[in-house]
N, C-alpha and C. Protein backbone atom coordinates (compact mmCIF):
# COMPACT_ATOMS: atom_id res chain seq x y z
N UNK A 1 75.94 56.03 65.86
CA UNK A 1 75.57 55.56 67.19
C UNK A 1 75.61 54.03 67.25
N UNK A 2 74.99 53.22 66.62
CA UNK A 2 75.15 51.84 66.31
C UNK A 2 76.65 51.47 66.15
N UNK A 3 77.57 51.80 65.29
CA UNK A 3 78.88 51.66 65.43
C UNK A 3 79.63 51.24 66.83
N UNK A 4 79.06 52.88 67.37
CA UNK A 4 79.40 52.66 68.74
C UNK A 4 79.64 51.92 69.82
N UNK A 5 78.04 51.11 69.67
CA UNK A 5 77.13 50.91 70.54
C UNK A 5 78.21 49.20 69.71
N UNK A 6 78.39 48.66 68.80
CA UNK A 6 78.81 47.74 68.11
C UNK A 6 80.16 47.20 68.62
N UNK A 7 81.37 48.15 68.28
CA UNK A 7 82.66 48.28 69.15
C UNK A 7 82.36 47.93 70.65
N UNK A 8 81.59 48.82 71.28
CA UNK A 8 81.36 48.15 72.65
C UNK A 8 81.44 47.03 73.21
N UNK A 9 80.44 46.58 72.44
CA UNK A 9 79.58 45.15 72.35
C UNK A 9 81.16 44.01 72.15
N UNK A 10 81.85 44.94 70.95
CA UNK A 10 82.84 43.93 71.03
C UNK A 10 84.00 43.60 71.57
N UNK A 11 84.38 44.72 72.29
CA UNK A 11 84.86 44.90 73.54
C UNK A 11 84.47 44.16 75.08
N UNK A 12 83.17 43.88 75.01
CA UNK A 12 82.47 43.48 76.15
C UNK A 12 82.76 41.98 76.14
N UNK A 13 82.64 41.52 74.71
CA UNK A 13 82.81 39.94 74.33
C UNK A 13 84.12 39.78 74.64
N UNK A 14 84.95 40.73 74.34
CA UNK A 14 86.61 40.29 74.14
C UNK A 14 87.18 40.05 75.87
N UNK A 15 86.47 41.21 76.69
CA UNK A 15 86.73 40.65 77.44
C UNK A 15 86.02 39.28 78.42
N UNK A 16 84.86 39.28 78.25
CA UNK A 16 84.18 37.84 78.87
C UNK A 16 84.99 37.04 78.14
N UNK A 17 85.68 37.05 77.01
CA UNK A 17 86.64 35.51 76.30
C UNK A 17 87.60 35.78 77.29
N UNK A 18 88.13 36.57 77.47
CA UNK A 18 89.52 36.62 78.53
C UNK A 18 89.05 36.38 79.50
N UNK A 19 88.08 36.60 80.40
CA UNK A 19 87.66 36.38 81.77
C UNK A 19 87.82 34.51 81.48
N UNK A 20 86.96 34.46 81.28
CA UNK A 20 86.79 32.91 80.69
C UNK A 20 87.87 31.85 80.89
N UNK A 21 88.87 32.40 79.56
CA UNK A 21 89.98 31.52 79.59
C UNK A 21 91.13 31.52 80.68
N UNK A 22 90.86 32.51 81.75
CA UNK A 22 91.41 32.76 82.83
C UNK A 22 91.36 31.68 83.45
N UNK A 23 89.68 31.67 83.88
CA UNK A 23 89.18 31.13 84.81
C UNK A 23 89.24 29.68 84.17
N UNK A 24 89.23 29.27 83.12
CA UNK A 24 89.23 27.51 83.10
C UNK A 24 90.52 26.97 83.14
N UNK A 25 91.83 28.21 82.99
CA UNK A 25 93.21 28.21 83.14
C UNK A 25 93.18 27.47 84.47
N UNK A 26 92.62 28.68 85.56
CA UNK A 26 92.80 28.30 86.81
C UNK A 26 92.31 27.11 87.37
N UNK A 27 90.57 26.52 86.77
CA UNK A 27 90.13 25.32 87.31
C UNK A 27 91.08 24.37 87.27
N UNK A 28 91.96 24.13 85.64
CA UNK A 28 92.73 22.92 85.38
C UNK A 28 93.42 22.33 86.21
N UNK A 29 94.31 23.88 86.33
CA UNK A 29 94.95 23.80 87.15
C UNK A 29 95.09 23.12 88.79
N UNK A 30 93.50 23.94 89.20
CA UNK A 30 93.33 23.50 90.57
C UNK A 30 92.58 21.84 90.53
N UNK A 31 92.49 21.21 89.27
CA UNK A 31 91.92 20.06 89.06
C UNK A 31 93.08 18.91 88.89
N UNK A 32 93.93 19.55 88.09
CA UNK A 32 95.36 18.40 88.27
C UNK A 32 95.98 18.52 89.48
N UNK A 33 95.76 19.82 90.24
CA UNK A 33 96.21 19.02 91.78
C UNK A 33 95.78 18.21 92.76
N UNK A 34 94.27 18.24 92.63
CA UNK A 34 93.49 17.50 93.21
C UNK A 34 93.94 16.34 92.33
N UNK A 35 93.33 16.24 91.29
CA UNK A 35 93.54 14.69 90.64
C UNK A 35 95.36 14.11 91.17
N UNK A 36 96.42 14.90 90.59
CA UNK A 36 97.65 14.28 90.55
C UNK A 36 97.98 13.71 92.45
N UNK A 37 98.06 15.11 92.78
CA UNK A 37 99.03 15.11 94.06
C UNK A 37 97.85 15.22 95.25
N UNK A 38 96.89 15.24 95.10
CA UNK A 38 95.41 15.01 96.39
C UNK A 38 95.77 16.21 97.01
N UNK A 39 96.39 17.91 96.25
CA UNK A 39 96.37 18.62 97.02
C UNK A 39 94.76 19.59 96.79
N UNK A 40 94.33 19.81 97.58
CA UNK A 40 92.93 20.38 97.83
C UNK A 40 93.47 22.22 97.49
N UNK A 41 92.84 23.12 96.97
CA UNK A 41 93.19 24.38 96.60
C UNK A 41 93.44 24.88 98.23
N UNK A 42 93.84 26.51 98.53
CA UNK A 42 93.99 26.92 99.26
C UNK A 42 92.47 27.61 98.94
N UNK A 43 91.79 27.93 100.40
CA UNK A 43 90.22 28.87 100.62
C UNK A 43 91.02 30.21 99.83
N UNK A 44 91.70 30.89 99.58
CA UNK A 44 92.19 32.18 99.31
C UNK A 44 91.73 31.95 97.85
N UNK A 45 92.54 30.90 97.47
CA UNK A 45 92.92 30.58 95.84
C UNK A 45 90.95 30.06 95.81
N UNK A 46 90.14 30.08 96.40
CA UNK A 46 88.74 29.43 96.17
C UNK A 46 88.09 30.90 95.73
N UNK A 47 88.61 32.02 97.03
CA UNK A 47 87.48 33.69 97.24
C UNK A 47 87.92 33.74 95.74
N UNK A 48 89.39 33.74 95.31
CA UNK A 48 89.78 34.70 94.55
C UNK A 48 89.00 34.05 92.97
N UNK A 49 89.02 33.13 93.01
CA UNK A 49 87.86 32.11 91.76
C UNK A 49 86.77 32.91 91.53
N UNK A 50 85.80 32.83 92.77
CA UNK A 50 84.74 32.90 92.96
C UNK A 50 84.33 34.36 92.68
N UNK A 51 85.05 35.09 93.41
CA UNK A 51 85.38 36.93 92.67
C UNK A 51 85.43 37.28 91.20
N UNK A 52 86.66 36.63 90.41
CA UNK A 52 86.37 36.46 89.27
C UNK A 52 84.97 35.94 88.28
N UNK A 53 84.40 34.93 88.83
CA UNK A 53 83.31 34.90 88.17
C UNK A 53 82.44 35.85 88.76
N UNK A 54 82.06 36.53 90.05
CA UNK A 54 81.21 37.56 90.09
C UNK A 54 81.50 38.96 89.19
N UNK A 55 83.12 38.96 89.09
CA UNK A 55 83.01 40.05 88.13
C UNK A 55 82.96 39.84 86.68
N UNK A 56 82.56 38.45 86.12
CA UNK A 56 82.62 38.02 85.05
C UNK A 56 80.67 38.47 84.87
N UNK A 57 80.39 38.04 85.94
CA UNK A 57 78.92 37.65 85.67
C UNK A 57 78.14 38.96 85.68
N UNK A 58 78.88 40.46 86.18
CA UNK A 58 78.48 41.69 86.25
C UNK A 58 78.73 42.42 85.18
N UNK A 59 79.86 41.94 84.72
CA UNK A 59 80.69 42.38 83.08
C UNK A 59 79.31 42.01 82.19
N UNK A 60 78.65 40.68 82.20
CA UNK A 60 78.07 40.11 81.58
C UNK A 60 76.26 40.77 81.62
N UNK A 61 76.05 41.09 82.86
CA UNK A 61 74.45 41.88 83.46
C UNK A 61 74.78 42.92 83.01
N UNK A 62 75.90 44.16 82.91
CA UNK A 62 75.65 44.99 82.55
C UNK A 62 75.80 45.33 80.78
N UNK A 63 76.57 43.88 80.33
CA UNK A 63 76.00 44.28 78.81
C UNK A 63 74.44 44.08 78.97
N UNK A 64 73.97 43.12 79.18
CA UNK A 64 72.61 42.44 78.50
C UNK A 64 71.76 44.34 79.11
N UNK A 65 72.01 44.13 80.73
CA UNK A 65 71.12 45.73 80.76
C UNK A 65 71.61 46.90 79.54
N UNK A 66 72.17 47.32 78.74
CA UNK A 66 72.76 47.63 78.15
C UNK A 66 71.80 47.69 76.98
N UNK A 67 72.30 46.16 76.07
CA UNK A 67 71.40 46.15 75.13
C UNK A 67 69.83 46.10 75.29
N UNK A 68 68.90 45.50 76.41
CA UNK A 68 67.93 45.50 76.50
C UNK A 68 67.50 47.15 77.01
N UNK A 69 68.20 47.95 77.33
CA UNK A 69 68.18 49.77 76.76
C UNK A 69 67.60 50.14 75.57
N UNK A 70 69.22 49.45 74.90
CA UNK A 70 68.78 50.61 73.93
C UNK A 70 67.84 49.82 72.42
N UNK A 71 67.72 48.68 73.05
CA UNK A 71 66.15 47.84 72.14
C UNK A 71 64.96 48.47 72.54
N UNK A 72 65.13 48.95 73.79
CA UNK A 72 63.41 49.22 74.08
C UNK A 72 63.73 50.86 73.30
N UNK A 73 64.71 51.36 72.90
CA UNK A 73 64.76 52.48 72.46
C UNK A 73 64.13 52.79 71.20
């Protein structure tokens, strides 16, 4: 069961590292345009950011609910 419960866990990490490096992909990005060329992001290219970290940050609530389970177990 611990095994299990272990793999999960590292699965859960593997993907918050990918969520992650997505998302600081994309800031750079939207930061050298502002910095280089003074172009401001598109509102679309802002939801679609902002989505990503909500599903980063739910990926992330439902480990911790998760482990704080099966500790009180």
């Amino acid at each position: 069961m611990y095994l299990k419960f272990y793999i999960m866990s590292l699965t859960k990490r593997e993907q918050v590292i990918s969520h992650i490096r997505y998302l600081r992909q994309e800031l750079r990005e939207m930061h050298l345009g502002i910095k280089d060329d003074d172009l401001f992001p598109e509102s679309g290219e802002l939801r679609g950011l902002m989505a990503q970290f909500e599903a980063l940050l739910e990926l992330i609530e439902g480990n911790t609910k998760i482990q704080s389970n099966s500790e009180a177990a």
